[in-house]
Protein backbone atom coordinates (compact mmCIF):
# COMPACT_ATOMS: atom_id res chain seq x y z
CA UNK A 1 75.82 9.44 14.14
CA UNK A 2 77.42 8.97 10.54
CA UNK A 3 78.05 12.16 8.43
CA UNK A 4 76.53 12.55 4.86
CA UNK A 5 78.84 11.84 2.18
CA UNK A 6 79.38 13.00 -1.54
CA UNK A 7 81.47 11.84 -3.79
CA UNK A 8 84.32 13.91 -5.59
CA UNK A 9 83.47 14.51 -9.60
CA UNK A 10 87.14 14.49 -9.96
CA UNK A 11 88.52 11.62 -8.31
CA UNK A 12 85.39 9.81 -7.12
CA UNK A 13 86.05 9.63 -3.45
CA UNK A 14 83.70 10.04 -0.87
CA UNK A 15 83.71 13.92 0.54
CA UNK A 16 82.31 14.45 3.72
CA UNK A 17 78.65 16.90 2.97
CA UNK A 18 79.73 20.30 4.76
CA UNK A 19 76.92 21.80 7.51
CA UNK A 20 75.68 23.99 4.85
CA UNK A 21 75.19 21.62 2.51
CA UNK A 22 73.10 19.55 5.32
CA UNK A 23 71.12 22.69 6.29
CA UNK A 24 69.71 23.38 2.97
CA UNK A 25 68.77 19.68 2.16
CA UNK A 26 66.83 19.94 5.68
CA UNK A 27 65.39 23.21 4.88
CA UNK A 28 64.32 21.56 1.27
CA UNK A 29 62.75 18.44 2.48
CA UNK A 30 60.72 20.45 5.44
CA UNK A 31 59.52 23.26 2.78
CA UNK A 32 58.33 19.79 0.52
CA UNK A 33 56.52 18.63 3.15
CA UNK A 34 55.10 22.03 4.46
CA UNK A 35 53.87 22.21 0.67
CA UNK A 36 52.36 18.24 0.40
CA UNK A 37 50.75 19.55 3.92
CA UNK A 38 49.40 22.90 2.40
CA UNK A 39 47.83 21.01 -0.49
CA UNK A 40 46.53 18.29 1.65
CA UNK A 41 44.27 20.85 3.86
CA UNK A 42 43.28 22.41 0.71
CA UNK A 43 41.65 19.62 -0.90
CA UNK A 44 40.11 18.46 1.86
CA UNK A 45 39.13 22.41 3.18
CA UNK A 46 35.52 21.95 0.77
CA UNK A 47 34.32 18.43 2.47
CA UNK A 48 35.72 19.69 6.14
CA UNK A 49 33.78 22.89 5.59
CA UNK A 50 30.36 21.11 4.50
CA UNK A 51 31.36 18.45 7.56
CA UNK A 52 31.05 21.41 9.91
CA UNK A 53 27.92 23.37 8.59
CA UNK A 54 25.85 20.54 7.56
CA UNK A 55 26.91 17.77 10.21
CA UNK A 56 28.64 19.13 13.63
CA UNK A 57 27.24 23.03 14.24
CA UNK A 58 23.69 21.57 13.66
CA UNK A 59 24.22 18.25 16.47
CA UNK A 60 25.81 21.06 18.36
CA UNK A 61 22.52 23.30 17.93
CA UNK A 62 20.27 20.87 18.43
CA UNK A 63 22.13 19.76 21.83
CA UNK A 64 21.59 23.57 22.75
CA UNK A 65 18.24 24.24 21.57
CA UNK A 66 17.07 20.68 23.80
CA UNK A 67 17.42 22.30 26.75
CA UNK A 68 15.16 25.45 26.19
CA UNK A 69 11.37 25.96 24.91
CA UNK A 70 13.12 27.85 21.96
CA UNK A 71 9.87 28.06 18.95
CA UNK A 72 10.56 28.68 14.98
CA UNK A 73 8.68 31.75 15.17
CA UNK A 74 8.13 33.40 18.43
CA UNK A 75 8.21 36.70 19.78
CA UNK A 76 9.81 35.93 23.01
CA UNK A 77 13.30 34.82 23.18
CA UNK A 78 14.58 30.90 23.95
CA UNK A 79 14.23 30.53 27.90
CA UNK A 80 16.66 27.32 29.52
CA UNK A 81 14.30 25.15 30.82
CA UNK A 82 16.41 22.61 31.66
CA UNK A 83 15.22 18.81 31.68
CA UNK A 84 11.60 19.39 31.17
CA UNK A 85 11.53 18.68 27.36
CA UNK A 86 13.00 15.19 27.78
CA UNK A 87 10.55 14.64 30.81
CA UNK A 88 7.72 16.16 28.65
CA UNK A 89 8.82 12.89 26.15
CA UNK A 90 8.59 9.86 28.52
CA UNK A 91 6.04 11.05 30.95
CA UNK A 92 3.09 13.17 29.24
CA UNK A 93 3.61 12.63 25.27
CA UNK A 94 2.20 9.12 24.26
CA UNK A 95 2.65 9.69 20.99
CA UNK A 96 6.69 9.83 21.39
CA UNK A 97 6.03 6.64 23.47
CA UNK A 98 4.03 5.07 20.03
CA UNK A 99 6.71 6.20 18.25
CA UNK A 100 9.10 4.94 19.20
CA UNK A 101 7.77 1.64 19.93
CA UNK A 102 6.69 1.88 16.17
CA UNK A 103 10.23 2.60 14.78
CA UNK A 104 11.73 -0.32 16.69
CA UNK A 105 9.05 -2.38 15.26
CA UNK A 106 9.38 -1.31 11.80
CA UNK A 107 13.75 -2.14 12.36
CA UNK A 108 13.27 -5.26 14.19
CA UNK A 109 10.97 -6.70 10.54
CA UNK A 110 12.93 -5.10 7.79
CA UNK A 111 16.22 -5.59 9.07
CA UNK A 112 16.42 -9.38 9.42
CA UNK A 113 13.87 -9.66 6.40
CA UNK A 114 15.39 -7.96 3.98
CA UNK A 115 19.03 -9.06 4.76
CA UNK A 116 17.86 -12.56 4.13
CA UNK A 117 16.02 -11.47 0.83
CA UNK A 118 18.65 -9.81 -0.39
CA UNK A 119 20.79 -12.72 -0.05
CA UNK A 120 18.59 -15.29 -1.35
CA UNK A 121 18.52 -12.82 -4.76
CA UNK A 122 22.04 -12.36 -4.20
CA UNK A 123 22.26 -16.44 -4.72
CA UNK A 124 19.94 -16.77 -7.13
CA UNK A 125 21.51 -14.28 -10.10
CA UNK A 126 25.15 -15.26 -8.31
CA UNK A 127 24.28 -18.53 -10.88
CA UNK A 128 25.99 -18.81 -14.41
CA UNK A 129 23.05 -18.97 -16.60
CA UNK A 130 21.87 -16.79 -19.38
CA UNK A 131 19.43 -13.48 -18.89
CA UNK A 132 20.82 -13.73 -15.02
CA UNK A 133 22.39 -9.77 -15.79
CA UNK A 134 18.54 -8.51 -16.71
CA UNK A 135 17.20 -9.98 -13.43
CA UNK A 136 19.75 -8.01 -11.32
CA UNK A 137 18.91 -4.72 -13.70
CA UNK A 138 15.21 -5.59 -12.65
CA UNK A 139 15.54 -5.91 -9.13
CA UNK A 140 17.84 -3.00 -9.14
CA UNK A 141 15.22 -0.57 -10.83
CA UNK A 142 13.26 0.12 -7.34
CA UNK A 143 16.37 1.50 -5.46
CA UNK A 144 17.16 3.64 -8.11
CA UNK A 145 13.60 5.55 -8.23
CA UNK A 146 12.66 8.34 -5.84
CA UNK A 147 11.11 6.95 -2.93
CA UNK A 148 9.04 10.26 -3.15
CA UNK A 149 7.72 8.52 -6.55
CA UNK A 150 7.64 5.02 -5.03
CA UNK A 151 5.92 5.44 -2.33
CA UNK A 152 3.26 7.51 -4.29
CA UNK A 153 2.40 4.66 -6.56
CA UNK A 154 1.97 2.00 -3.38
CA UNK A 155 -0.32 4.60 -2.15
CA UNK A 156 -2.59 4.29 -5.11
CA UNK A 157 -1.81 0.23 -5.08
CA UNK A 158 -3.47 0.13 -1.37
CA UNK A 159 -6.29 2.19 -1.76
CA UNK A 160 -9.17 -0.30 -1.62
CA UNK A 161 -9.57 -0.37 -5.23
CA UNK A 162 -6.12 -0.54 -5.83
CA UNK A 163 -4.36 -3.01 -7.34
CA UNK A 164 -3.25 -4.89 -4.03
CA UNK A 165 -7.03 -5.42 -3.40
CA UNK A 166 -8.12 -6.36 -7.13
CA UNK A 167 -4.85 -9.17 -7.15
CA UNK A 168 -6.59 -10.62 -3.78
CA UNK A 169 -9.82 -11.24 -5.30
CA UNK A 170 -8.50 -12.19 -8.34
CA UNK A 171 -6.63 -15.56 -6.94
CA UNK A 172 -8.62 -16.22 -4.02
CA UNK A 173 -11.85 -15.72 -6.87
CA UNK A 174 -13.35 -13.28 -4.54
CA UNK A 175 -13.36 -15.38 -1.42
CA UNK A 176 -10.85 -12.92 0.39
CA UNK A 177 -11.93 -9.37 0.35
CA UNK A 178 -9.12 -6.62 0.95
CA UNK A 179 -9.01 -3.66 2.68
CA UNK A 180 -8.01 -0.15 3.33
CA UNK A 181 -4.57 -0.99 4.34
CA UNK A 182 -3.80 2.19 4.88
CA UNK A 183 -5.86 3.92 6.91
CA UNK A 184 -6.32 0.74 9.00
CA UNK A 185 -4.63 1.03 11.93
CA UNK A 186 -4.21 -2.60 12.06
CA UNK A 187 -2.29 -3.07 8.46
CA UNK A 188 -0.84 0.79 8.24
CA UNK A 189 2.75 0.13 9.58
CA UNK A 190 2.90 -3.91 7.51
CA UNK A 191 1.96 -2.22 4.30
CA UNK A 192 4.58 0.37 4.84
CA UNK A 193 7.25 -2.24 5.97
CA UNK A 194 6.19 -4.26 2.76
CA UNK A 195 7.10 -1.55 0.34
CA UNK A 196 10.37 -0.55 1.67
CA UNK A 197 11.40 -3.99 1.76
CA UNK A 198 10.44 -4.32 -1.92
CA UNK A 199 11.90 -1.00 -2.75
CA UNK A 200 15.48 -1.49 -0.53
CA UNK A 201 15.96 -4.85 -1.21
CA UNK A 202 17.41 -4.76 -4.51
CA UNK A 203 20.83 -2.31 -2.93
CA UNK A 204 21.54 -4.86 -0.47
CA UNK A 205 21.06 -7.91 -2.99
CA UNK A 206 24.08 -6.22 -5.12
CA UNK A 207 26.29 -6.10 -1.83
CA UNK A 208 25.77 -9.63 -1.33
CA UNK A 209 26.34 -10.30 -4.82
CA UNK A 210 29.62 -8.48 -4.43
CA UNK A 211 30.39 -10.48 -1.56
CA UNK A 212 30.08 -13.60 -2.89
CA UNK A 213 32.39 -12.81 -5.99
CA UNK A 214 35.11 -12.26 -3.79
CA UNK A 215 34.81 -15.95 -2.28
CA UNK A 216 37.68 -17.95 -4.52
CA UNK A 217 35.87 -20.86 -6.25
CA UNK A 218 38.63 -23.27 -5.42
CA UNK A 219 36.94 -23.42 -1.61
CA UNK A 220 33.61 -24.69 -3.38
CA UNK A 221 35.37 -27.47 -5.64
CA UNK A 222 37.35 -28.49 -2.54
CA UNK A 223 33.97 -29.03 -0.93
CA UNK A 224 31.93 -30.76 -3.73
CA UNK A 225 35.19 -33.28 -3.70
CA UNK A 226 35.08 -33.50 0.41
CA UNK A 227 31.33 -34.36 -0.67
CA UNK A 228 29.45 -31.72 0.71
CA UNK A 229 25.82 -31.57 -0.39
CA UNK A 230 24.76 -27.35 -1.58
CA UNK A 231 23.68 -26.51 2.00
CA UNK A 232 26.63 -27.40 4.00
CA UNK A 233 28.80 -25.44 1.00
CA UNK A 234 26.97 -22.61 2.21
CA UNK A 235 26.99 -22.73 5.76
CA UNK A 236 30.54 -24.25 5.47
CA UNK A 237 32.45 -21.76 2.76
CA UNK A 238 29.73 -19.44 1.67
CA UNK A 239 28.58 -17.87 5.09
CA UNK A 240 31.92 -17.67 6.86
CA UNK A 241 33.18 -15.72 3.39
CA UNK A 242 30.78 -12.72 3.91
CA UNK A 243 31.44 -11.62 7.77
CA UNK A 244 32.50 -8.38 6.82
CA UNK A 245 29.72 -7.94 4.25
CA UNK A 246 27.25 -8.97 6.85
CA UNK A 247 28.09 -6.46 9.28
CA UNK A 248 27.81 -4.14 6.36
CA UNK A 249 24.62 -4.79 5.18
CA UNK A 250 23.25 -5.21 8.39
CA UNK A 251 24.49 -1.50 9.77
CA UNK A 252 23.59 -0.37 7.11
CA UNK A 253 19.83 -1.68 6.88
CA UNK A 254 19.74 -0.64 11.06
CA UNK A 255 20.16 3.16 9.95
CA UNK A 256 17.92 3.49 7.29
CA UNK A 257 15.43 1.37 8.66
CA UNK A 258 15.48 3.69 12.60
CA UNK A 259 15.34 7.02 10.40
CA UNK A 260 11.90 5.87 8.44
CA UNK A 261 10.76 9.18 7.54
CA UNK A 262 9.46 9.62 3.73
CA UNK A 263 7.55 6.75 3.32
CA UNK A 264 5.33 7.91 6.22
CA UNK A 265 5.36 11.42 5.48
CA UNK A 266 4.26 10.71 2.16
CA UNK A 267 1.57 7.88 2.82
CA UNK A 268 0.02 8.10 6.12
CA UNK A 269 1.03 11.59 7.67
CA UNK A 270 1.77 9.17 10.91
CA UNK A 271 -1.22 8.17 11.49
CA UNK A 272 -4.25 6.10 11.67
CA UNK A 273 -4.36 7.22 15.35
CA UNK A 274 -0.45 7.43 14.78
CA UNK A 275 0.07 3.85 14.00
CA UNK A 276 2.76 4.80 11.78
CA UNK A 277 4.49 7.34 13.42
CA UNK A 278 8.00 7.06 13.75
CA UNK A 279 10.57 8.94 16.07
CA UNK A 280 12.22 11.38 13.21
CA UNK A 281 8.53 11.79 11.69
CA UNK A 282 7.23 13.20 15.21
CA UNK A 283 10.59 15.01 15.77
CA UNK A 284 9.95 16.99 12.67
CA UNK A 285 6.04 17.30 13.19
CA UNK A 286 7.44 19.06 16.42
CA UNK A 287 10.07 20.96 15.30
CA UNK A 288 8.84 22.68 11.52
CA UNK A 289 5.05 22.11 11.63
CA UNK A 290 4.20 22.72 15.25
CA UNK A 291 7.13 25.10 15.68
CA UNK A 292 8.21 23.41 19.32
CA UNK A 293 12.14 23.70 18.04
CA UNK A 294 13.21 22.96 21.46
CA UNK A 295 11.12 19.94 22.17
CA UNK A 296 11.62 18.56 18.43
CA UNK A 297 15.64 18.48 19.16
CA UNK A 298 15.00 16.93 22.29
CA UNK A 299 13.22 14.18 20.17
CA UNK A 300 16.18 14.30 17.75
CA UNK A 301 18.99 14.08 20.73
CA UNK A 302 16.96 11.14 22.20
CA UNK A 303 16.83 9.28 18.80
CA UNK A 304 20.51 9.75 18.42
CA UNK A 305 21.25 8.34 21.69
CA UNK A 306 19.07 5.66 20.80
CA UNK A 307 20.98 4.94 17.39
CA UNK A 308 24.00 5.14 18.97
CA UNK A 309 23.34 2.00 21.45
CA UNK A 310 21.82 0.30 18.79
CA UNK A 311 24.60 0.65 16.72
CA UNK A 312 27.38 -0.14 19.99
CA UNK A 313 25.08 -3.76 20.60
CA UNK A 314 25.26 -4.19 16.93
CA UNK A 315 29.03 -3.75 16.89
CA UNK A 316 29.22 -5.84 19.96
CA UNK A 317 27.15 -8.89 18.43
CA UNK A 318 28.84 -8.80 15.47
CA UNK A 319 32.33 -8.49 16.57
CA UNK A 320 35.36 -10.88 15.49
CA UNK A 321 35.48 -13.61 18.33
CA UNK A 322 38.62 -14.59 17.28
């Protein structure tokens, strides 16, 4: 091990640094660092604090309160009853059945849907050509108003005399009559799956768009000069350029589409004959409305679960085979 070294002011040779001298430039750097540590944890104290109120002591709750027949307002205190809630949910409540047949439904059409939507807009105002800025500002307006507000409107649009009816009769000239979309039991859930498409599909077109930016457009001229017709471009240097914004826009699509909540809430209160209920819509029917807290985070534990696979396959089918 080499010692330190100064150098004399006076003759400009190399001194040896004395054990004191070493001590205190130890003791310096360690207090700097203690310091950069201190004001590390302190800027990140307010979003670990929120972290653990808002995220982790309510999954721990929940996780708790899943195992008793706890109630929002009851008289009698939480009793452990064990694994009865979660065979309470696949053996004697159809409607958590429905449900969550219903929310797997609702992912398995938006999420392939509107990832190819978005991408076809994504293509379409990627072009050079003039006014191509206002169509991405108007395709962007829907994901940027309330869904509270969005979903009010298409409420109005479907009743039968709504506008979705009148635009039917108008181009068909009356020979296809509409109907009451929602409270059909038939049409509830596709006329909910057609307006958050419409009203999603805008946020995902702009990560697209950002995707394709970042392929250089030196790959595309080598192509045209290879002689590659538009199509092959794009399954050739287009596609294999947005992997990592594909597994992206696909998680992300997964998640919102599996926690469908306002939209239903707002429109069809779950039902006709709970054709539109959803797993978080009937875990919060349980838990707030009906007051079952302990059977509503059983729902929610069993939905998370379910996420949570969904998300692992994902992962798995998307992975980097390379």
């Amino acid at each position: 091990m080499t010692t330190p070294i100064s150098t004399s002011p006076a003759a400009g040779l190399p001194v040896p640094e004395t054990p004191r001298q070493a001590g205190t430039r130890r003791a310096t750097r360690g207090a700097a660092l203690r310091r950069e540590r201190r004001t590390g944890l302190t800027m990140a104290a307010p979003a670990l604090v929120l972290l653990l109120l808002f995220l982790i002591l309510p999954v721990l709750l929940a996780f708790g309160l899943s195992f008793t027949n706890a109630r929002l307002i009851s008289p009698n205190p939480p009793r452990f009853v064990g694994l009865d809630n979660f065979l309470r949910a696949f053996t004697s409540d159809p409607v958590f059945l429905r449900s969550t047949i219903n929310t797997f439904v609702f992912a398995a059409v938006v999420v392939p849907v509107q990832a190819g939507l978005g991408l076809l807009l994504a293509v379409l105002v990627n072009q050079k050509i003039r006014g191509v800025t206002a169509f991405r500002v108007i395709y962007f307006i829907p994901v940027v108003t309330s869904i509270v507000v969005v979903s009010i409107l298409w409420r109005f649009m479907y009743q039968p005399d709504g506008l979705v009816n009148n635009f039917i009769d108008t181009i068909t000239f009356g020979a296809l009559q509409g109907t009451a979309w929602l409270n059909n039991p038939d049409t509830a859930l596709g006329a909910i799956i057609v307006l958050s498409i419409w009203q999603a599909v805008g946020f995902h077109m702009l990560i697209w768009l950002s995707g394709l930016q970042t392929i250089p457009e030196e790959l595309y001229e080598a192509a045209r000069m290879d002689g590659a017709s538009v199509w092959q471009q794009f399954v050739n240097v287009t596609w294999p350029g947005l992997r990592s914004t594909m597994v992206f826009v696909l998680v992300t699509i997964t998640i919102a589409a599996l926690g469908l909540f306002v939209q239903i809430d707002v429109m069809t209160q779950g039902g006709p004959v709970n054709s539109t209920t959803t797993l978080v819509y009937h875990a919060v029917r349980k838990g707030y409305r009906e007051q079952e807290t302990g059977y509503g985070a059983t729902i929610s534990l069993i939905f998370f679960v379910l996420v949570l696979l969904v998300a692992l396959v994902q992962r798995y089918l998307t992975r980097d085979k390379d």
